[in-house]
Every structure is written in structure tokens, then in C-alpha cells.
PDB file of N, CA and C in Angstrom:
ATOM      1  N   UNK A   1       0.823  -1.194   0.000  1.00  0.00           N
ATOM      2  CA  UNK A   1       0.000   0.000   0.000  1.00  0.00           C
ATOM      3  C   UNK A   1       0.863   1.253   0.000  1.00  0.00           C
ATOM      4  N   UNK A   2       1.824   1.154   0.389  1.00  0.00           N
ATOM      5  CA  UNK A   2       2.541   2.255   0.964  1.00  0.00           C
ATOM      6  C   UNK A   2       3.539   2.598  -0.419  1.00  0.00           C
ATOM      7  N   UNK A   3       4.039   1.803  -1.261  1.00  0.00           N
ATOM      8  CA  UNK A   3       4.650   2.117  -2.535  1.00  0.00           C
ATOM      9  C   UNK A   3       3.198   1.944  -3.559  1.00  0.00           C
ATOM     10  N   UNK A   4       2.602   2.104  -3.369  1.00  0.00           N
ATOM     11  CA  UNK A   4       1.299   2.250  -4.619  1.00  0.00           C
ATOM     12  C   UNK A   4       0.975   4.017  -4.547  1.00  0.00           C
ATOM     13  N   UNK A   5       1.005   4.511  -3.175  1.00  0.00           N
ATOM     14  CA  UNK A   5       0.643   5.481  -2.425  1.00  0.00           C
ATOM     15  C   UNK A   5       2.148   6.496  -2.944  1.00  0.00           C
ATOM     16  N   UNK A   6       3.059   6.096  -3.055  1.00  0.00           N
ATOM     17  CA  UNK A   6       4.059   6.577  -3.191  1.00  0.00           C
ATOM     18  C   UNK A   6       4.204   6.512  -4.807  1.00  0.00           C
ATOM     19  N   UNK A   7       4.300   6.067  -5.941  1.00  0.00           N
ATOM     20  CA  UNK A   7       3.516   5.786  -7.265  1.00  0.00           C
ATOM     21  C   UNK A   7       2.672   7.333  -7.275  1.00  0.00           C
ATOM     22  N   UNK A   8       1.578   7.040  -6.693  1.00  0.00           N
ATOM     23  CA  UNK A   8       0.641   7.753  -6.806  1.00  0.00           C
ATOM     24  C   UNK A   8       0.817   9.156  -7.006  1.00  0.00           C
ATOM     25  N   UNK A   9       1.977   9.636  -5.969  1.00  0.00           N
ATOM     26  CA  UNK A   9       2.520  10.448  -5.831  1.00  0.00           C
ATOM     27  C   UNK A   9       4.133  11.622  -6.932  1.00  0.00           C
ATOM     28  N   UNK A  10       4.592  10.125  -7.302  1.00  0.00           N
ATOM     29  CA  UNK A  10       5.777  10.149  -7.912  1.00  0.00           C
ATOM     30  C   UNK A  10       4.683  10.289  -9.756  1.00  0.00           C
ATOM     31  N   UNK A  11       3.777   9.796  -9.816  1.00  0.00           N
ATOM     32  CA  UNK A  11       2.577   9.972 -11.140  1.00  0.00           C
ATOM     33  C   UNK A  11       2.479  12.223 -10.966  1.00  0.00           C
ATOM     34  N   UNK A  12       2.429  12.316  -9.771  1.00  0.00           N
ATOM     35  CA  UNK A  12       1.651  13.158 -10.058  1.00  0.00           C
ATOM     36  C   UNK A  12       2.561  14.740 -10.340  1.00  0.00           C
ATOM     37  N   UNK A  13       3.791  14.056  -9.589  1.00  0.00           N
ATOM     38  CA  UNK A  13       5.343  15.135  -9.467  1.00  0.00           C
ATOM     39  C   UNK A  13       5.558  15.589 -11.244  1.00  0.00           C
ATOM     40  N   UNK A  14       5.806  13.737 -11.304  1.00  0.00           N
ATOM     41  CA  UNK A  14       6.255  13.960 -12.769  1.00  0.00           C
ATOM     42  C   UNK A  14       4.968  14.546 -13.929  1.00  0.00           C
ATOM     43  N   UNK A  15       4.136  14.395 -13.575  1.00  0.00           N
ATOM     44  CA  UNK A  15       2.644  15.126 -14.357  1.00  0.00           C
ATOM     45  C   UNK A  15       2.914  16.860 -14.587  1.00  0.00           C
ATOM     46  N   UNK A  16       2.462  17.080 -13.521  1.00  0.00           N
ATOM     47  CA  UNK A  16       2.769  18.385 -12.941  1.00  0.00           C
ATOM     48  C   UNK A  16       4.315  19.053 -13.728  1.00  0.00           C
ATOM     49  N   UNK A  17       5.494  18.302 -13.284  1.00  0.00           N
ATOM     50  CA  UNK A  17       6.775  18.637 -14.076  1.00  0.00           C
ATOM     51  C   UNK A  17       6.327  18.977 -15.476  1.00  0.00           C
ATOM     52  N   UNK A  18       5.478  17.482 -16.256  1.00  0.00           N
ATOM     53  CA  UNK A  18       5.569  17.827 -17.905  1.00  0.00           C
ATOM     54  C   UNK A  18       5.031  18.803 -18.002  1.00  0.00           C
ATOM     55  N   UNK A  19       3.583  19.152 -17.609  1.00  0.00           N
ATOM     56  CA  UNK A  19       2.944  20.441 -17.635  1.00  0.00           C
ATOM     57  C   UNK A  19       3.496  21.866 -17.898  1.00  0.00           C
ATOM     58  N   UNK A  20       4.287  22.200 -16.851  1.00  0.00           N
ATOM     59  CA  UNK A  20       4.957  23.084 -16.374  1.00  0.00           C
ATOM     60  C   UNK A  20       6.250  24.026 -17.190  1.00  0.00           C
ATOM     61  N   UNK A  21       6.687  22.159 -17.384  1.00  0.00           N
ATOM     62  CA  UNK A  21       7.853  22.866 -18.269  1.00  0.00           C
ATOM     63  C   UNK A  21       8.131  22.524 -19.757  1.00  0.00           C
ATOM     64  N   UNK A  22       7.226  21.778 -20.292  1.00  0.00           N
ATOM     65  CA  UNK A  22       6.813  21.080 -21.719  1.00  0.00           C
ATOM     66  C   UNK A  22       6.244  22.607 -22.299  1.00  0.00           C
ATOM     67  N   UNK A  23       6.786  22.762 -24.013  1.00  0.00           N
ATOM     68  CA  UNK A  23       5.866  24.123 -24.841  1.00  0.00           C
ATOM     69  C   UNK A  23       5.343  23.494 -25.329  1.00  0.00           C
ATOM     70  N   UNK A  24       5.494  21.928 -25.796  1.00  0.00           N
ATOM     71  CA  UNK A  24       4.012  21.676 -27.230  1.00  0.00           C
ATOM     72  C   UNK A  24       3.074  21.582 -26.123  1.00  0.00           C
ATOM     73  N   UNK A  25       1.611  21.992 -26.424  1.00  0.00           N
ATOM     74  CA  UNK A  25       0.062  21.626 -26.421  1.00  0.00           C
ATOM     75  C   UNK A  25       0.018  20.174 -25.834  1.00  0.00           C
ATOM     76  N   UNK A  26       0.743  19.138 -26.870  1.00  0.00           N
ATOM     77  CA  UNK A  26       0.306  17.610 -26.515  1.00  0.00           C
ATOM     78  C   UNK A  26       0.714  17.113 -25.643  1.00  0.00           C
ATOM     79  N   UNK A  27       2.017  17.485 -25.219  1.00  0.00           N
ATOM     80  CA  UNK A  27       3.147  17.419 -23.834  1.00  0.00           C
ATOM     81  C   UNK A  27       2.089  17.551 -22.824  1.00  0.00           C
ATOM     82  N   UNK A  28       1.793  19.228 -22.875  1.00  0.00           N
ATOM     83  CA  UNK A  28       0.927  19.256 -21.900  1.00  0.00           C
ATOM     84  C   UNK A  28       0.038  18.188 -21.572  1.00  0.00           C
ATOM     85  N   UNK A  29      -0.962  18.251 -22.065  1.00  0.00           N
ATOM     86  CA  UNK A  29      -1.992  17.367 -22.073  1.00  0.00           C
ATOM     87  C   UNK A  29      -1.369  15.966 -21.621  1.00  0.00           C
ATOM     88  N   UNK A  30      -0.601  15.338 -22.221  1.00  0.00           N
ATOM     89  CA  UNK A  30      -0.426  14.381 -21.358  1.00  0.00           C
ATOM     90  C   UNK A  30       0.396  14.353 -20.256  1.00  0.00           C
ATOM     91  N   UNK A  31       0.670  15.550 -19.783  1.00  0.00           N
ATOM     92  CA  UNK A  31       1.480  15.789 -18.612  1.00  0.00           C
ATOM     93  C   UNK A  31      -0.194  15.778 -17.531  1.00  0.00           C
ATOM     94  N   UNK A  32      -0.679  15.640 -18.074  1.00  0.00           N
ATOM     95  CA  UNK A  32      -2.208  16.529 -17.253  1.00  0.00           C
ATOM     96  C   UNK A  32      -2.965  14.812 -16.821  1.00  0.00           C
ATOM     97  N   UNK A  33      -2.740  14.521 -18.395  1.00  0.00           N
ATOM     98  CA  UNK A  33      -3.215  12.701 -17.921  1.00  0.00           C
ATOM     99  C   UNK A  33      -2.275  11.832 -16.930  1.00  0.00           C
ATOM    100  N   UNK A  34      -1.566  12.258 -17.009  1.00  0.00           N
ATOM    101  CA  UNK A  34      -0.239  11.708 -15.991  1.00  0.00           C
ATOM    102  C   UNK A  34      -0.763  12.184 -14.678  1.00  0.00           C
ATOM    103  N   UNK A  35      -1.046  13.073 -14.638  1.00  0.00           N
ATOM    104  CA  UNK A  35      -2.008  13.754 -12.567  1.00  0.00           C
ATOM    105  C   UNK A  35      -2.791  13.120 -12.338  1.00  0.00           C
ATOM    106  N   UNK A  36      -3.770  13.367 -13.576  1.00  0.00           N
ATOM    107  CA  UNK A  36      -4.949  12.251 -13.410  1.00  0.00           C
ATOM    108  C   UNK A  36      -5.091  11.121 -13.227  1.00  0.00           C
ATOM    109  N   UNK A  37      -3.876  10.037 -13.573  1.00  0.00           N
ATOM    110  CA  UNK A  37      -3.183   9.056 -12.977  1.00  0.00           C
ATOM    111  C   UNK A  37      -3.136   8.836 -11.775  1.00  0.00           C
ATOM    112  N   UNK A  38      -2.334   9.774 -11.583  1.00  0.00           N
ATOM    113  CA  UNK A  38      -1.670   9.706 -10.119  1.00  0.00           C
ATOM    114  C   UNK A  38      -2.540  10.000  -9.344  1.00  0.00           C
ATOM    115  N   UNK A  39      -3.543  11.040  -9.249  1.00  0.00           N
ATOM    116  CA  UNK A  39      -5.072  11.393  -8.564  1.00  0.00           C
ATOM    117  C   UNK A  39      -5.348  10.123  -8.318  1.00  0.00           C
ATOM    118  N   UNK A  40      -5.993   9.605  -9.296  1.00  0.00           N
ATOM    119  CA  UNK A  40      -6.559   7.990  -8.784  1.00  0.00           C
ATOM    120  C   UNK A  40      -5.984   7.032  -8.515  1.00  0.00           C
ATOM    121  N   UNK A  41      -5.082   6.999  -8.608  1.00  0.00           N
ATOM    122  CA  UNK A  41      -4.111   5.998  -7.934  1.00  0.00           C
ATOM    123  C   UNK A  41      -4.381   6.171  -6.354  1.00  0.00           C
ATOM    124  N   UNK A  42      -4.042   7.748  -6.325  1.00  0.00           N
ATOM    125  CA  UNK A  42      -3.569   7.866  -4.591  1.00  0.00           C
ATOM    126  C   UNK A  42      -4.913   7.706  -3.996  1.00  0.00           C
ATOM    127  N   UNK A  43      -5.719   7.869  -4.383  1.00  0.00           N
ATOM    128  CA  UNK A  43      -7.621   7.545  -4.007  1.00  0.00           C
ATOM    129  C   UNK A  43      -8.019   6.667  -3.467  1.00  0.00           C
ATOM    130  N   UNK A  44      -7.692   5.423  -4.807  1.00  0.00           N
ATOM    131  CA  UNK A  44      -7.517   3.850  -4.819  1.00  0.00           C
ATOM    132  C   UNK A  44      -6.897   3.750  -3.361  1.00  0.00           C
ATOM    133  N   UNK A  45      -6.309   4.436  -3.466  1.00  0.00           N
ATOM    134  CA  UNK A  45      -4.396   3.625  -2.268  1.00  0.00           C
ATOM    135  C   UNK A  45      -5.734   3.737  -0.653  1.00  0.00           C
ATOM    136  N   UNK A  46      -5.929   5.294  -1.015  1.00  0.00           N
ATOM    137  CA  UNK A  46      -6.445   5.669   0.637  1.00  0.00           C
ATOM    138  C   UNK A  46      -7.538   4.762   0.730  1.00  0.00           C
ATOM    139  N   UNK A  47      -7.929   4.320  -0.041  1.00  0.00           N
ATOM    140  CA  UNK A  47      -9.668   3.768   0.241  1.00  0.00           C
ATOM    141  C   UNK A  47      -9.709   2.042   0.217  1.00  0.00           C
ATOM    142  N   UNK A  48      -8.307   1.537  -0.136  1.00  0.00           N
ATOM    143  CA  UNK A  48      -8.410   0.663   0.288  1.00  0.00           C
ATOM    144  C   UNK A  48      -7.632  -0.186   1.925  1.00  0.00           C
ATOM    145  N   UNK A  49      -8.074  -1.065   2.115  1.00  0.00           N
ATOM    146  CA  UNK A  49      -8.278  -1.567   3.886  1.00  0.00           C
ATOM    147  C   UNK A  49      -7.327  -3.433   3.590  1.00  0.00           C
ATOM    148  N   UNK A  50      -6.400  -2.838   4.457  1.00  0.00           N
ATOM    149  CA  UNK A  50      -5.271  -4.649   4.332  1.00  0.00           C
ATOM    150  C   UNK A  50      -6.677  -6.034   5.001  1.00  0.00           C
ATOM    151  N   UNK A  51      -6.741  -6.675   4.043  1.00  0.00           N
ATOM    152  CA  UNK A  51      -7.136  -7.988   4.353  1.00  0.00           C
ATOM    153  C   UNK A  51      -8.592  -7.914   3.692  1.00  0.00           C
ATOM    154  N   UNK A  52      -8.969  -7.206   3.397  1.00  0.00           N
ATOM    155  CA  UNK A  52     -10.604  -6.766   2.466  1.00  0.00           C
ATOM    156  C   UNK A  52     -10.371  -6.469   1.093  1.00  0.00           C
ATOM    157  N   UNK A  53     -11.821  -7.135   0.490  1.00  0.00           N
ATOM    158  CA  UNK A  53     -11.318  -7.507  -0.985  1.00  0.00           C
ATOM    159  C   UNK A  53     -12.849  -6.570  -1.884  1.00  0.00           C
ATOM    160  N   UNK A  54     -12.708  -6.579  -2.852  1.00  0.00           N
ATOM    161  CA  UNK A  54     -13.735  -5.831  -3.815  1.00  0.00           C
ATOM    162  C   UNK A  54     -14.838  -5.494  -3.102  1.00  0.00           C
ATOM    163  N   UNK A  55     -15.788  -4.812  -3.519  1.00  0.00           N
ATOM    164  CA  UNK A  55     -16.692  -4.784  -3.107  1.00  0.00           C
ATOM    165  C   UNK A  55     -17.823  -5.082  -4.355  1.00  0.00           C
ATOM    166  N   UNK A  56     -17.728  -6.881  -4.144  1.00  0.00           N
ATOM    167  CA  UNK A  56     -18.533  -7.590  -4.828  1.00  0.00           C
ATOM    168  C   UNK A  56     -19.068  -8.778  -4.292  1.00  0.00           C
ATOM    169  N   UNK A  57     -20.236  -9.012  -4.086  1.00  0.00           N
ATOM    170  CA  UNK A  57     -20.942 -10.080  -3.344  1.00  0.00           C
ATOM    171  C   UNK A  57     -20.709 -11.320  -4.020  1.00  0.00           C
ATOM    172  N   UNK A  58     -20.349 -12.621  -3.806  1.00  0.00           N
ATOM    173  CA  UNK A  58     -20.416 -13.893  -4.243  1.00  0.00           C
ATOM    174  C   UNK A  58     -20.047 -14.847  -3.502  1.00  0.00           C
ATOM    175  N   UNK A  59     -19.896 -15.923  -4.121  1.00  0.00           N
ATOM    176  CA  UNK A  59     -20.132 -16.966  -2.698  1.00  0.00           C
ATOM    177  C   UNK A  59     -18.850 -16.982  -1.994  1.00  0.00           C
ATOM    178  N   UNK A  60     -17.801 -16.170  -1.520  1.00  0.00           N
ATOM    179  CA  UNK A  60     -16.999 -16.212  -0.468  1.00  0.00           C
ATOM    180  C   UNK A  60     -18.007 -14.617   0.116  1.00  0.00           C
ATOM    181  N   UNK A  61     -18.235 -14.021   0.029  1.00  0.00           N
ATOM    182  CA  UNK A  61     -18.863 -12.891   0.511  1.00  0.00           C
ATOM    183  C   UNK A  61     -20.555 -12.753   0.525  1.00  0.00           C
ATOM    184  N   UNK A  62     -20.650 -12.884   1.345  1.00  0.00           N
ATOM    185  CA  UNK A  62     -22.647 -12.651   1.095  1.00  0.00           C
ATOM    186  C   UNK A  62     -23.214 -11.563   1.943  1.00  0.00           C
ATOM    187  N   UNK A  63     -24.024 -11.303   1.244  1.00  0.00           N
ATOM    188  CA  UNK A  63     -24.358 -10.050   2.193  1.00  0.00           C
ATOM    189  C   UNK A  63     -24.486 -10.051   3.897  1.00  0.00           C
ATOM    190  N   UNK A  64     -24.504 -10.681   4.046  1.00  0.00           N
ATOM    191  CA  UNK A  64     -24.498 -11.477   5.908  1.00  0.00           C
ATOM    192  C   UNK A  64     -23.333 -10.664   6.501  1.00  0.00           C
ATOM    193  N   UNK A  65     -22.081 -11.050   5.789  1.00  0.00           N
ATOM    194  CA  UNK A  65     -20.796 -10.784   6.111  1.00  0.00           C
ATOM    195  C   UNK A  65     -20.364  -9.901   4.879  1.00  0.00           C
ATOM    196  N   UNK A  66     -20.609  -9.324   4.848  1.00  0.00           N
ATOM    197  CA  UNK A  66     -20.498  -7.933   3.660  1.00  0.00           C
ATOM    198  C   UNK A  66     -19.745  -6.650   4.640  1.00  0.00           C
ATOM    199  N   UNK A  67     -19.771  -6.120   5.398  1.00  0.00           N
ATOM    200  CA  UNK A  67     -19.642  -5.569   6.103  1.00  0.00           C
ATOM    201  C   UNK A  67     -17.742  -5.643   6.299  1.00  0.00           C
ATOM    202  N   UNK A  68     -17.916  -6.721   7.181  1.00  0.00           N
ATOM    203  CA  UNK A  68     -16.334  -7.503   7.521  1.00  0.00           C
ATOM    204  C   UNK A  68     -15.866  -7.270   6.504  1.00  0.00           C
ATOM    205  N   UNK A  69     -15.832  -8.116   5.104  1.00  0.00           N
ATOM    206  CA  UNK A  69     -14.921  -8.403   4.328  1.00  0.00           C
ATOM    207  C   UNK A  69     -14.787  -7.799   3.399  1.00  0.00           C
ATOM    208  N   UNK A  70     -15.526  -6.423   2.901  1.00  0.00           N
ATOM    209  CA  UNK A  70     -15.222  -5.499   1.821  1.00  0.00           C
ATOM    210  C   UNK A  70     -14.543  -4.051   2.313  1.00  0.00           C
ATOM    211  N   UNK A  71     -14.319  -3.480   1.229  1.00  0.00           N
ATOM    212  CA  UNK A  71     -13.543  -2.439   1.552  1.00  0.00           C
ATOM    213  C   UNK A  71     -14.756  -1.130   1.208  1.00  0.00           C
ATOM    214  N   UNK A  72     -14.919   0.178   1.537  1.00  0.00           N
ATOM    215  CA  UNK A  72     -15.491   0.901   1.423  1.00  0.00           C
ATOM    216  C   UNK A  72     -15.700   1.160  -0.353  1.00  0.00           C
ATOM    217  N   UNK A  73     -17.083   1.153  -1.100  1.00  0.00           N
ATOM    218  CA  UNK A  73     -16.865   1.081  -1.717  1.00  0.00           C
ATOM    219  C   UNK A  73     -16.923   2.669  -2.667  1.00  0.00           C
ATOM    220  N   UNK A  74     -17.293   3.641  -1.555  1.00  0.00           N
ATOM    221  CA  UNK A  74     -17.040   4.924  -2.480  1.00  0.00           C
ATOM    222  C   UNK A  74     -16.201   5.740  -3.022  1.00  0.00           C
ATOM    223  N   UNK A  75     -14.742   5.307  -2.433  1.00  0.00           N
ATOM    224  CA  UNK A  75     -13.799   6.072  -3.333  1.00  0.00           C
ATOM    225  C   UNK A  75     -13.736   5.402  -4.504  1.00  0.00           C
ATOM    226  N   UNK A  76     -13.851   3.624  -4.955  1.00  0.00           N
ATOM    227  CA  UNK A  76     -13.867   2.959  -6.365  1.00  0.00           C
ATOM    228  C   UNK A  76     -15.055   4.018  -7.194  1.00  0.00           C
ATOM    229  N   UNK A  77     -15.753   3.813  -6.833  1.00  0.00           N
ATOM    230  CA  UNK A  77     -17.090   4.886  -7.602  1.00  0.00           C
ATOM    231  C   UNK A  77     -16.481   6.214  -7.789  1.00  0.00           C
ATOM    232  N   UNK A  78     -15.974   7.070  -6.787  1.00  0.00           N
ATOM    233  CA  UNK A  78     -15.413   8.440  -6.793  1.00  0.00           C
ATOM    234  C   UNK A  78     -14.348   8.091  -7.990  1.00  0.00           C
ATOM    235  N   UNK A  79     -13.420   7.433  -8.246  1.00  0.00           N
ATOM    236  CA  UNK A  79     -12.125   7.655  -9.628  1.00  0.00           C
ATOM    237  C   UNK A  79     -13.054   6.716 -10.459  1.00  0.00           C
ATOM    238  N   UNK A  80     -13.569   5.839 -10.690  1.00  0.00           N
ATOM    239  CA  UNK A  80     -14.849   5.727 -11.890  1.00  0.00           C
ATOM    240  C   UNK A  80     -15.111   6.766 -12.663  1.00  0.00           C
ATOM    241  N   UNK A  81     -15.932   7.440 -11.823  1.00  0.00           N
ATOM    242  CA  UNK A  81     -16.112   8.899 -12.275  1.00  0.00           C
ATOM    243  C   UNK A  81     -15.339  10.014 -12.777  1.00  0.00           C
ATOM    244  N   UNK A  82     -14.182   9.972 -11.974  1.00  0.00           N
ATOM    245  CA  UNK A  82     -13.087  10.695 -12.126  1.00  0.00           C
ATOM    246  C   UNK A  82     -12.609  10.053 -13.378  1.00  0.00           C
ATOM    247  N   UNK A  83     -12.745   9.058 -13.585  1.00  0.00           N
ATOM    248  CA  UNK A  83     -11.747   8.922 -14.963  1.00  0.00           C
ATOM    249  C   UNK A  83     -12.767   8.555 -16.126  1.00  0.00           C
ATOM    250  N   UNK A  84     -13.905   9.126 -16.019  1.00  0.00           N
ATOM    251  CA  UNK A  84     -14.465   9.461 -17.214  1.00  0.00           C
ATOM    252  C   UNK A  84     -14.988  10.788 -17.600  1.00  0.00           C
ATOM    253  N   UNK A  85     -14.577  11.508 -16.285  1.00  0.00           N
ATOM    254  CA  UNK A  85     -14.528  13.324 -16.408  1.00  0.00           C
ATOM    255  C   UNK A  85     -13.485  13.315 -16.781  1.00  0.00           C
ATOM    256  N   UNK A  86     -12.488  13.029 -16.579  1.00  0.00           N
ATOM    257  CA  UNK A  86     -10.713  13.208 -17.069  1.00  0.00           C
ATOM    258  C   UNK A  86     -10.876  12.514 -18.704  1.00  0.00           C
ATOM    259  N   UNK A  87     -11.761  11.290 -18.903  1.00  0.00           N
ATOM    260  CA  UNK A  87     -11.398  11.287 -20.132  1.00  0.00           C
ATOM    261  C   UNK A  87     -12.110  12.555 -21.354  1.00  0.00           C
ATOM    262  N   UNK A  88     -13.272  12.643 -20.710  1.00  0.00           N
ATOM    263  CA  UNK A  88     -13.873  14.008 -21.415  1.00  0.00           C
ATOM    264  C   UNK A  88     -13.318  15.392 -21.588  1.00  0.00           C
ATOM    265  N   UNK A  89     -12.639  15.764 -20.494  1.00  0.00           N
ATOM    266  CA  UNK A  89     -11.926  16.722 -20.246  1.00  0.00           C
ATOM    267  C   UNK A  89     -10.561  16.586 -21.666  1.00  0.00           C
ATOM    268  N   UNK A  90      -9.481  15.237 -21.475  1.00  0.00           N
ATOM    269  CA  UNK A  90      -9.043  15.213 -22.462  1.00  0.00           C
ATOM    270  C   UNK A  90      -9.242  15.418 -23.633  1.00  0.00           C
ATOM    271  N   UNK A  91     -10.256  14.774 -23.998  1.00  0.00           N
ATOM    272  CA  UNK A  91     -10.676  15.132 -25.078  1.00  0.00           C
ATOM    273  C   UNK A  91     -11.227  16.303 -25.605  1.00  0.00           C
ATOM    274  N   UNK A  92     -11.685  17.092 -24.595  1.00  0.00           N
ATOM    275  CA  UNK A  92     -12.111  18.459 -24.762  1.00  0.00           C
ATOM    276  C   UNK A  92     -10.602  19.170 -25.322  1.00  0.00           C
ATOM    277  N   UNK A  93      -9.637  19.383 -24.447  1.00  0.00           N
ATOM    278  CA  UNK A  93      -8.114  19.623 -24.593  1.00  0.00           C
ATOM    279  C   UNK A  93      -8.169  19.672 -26.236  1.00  0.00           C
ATOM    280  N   UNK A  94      -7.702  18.210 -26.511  1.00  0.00           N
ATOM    281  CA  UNK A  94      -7.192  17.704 -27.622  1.00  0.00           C
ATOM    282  C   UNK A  94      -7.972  18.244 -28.816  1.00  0.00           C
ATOM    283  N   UNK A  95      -9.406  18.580 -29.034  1.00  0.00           N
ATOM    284  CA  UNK A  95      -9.811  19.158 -29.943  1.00  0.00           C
ATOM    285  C   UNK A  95      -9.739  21.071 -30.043  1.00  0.00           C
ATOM    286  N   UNK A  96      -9.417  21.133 -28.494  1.00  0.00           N
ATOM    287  CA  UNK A  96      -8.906  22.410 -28.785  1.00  0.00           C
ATOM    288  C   UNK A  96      -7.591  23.042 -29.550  1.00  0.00           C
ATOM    289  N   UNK A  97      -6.629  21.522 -29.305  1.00  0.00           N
ATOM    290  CA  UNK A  97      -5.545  21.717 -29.441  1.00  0.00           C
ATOM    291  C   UNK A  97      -5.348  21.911 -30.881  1.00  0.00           C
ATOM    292  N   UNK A  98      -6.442  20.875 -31.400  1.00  0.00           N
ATOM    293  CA  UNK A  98      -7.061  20.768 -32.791  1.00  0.00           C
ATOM    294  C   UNK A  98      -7.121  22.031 -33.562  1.00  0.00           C
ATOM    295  N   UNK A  99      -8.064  22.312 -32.960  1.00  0.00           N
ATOM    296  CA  UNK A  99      -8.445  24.312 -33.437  1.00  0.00           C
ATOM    297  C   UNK A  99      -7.483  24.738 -33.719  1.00  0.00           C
ATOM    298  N   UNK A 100      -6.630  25.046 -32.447  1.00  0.00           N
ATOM    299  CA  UNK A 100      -5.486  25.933 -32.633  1.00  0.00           C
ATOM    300  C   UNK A 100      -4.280  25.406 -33.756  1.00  0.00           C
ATOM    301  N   UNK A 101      -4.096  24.797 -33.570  1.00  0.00           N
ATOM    302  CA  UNK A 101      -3.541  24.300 -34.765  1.00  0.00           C
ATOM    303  C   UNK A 101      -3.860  24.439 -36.553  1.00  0.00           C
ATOM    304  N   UNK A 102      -5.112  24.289 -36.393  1.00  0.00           N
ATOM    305  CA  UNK A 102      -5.455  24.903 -37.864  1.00  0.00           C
ATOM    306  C   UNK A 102      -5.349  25.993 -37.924  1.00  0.00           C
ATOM    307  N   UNK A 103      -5.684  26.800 -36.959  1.00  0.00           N
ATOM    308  CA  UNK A 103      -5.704  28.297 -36.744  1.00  0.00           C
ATOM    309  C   UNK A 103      -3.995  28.654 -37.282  1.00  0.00           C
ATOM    310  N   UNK A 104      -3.270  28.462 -36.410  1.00  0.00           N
ATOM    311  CA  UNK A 104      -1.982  28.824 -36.462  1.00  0.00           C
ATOM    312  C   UNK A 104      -1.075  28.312 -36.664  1.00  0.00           C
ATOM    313  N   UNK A 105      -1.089  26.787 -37.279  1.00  0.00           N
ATOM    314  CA  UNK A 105       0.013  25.733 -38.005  1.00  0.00           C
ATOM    315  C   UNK A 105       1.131  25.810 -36.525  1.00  0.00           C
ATOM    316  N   UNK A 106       0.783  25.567 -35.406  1.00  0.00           N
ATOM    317  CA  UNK A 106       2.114  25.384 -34.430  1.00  0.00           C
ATOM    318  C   UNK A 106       1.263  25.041 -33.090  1.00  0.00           C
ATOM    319  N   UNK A 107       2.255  23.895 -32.351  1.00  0.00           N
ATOM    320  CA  UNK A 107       1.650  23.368 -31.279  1.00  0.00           C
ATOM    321  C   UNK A 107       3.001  23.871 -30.202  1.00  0.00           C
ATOM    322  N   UNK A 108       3.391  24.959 -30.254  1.00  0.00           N
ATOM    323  CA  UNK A 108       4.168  25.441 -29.283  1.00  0.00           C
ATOM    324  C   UNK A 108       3.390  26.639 -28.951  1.00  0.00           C
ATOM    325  N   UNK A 109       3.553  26.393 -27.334  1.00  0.00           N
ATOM    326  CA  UNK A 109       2.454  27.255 -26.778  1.00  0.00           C
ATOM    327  C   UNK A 109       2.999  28.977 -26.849  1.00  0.00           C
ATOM    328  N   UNK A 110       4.134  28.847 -26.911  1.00  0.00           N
ATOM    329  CA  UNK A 110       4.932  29.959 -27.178  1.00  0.00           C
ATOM    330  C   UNK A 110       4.048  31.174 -28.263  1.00  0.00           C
ATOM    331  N   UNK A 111       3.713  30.432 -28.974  1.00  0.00           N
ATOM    332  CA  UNK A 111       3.256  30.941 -30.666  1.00  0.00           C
ATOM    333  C   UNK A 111       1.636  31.913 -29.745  1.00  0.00           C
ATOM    334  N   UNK A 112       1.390  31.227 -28.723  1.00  0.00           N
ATOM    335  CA  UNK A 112      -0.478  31.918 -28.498  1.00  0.00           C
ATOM    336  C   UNK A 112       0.076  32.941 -27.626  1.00  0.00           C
ATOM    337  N   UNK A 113       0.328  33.668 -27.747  1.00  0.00           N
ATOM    338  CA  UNK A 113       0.914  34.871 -26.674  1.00  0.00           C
ATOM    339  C   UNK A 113      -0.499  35.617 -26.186  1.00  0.00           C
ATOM    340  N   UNK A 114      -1.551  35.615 -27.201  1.00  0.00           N
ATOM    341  CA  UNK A 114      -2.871  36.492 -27.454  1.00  0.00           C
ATOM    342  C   UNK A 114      -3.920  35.563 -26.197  1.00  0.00           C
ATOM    343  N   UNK A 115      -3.282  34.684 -25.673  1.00  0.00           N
ATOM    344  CA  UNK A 115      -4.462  33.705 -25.081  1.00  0.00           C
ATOM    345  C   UNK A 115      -3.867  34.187 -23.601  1.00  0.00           C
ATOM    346  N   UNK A 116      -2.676  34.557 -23.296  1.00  0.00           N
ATOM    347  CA  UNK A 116      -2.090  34.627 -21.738  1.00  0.00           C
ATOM    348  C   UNK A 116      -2.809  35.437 -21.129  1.00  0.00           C
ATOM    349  N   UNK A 117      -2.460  35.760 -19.724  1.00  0.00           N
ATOM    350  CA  UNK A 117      -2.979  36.939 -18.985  1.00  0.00           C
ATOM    351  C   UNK A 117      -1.546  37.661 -18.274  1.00  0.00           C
TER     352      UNK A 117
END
């Protein structure tokens, strides 16, 4: 748990890094999916419990003993979600990146000076 948690973490350094210091557009972006990684990873990490397994009923688990032997099951649902807002979000990105590109033949962010603040 404790190097998944650490992963999680080391996902999100290096995310953050590409972001930051990457000029193409696509860098970015997948510097961004790289957090989003690491986000759910470290989620996963906190929400799960040593010796408890899915939270899926079948015949080693029945609802009787459901309780005992599963792990909480709302952070799995919470990065579910999360990683189908992150995939939308990407994709939102990527067709922007799209635009701009026809617009201005260059995926160095350098080139949009008109978009900064």
C-alpha cells in the first residue's frame, strides 16, 4: 500500500513537471493525464483496507458478512467517475488543441501569446 501510495505520488510530481515545463500543447496534455493518474491511484491507495477484498458479493462474501470483508466502496465509484470526467476533459483539450492548430500551423504554446494573462 505504501509504494502504490508513493507511485501515486511520484505519477503526479512527474505530471505536474511535464505540464509546467513542456511548450508543445500535446506534452501538456499528457502531462495533465499523468495527474490524473496519479489522482486515482492515490484515491484507490487511501480507500483501500489490508485484508478486504472488492466490493462484490459472491459466494466467499454474502451479504451477511459484507460488512467484515469489503472495503469501502465509495472512493472505487469516486475515480470511476473521475476517470471518465478526465477522459472528457481530455478530449475536450485535444480538440482544442485541434483548433489551434489549424488556426496557427504550431503546437508550441509559445506561438499563443494572445491567449495569456
Amino acid at each position: 500500500m505504501r509504494y502504490t501510495l508513493i507511485l501515486g505520488f511520484v505519477l503526479f510530481i512527474i505530471g505536474l513537471w511535464g505540464m509546467l515545463t513542456r511548450k508543445n500543447l500535446f506534452k501538456i496534455v499528457i502531462g495533465f493525464s499523468i495527474i490524473d493518474t496519479g489522482i486515482h491511484l492515490i484515491i484507490v491507495t487511501i480507500g483501500y483496507l489490508k485484508g478486504k477484498t472488492a466490493p462484490i458479493l459472491d459466494k466467499m462474501v454474502t451479504p451477511g458478512n459484507a460488512v467484515q470483508k469489503v472495503v469501502d466502496p465509495i472512493p472505487s465509484a469516486l475515480v470511476l467517475t473521475a476517470i471518465v470526467i478526465g477522459l472528457a476533459v481530455t478530449a475536450l483539450m485535444l480538440s482544442y488543441i485541434v483548433r489551434l492548430y489549424k488556426h496557427k500551423r504550431s503546437l508550441s504554446i509559445e506561438d499563443y501569446r494572445e491567449l495569456k494573462w
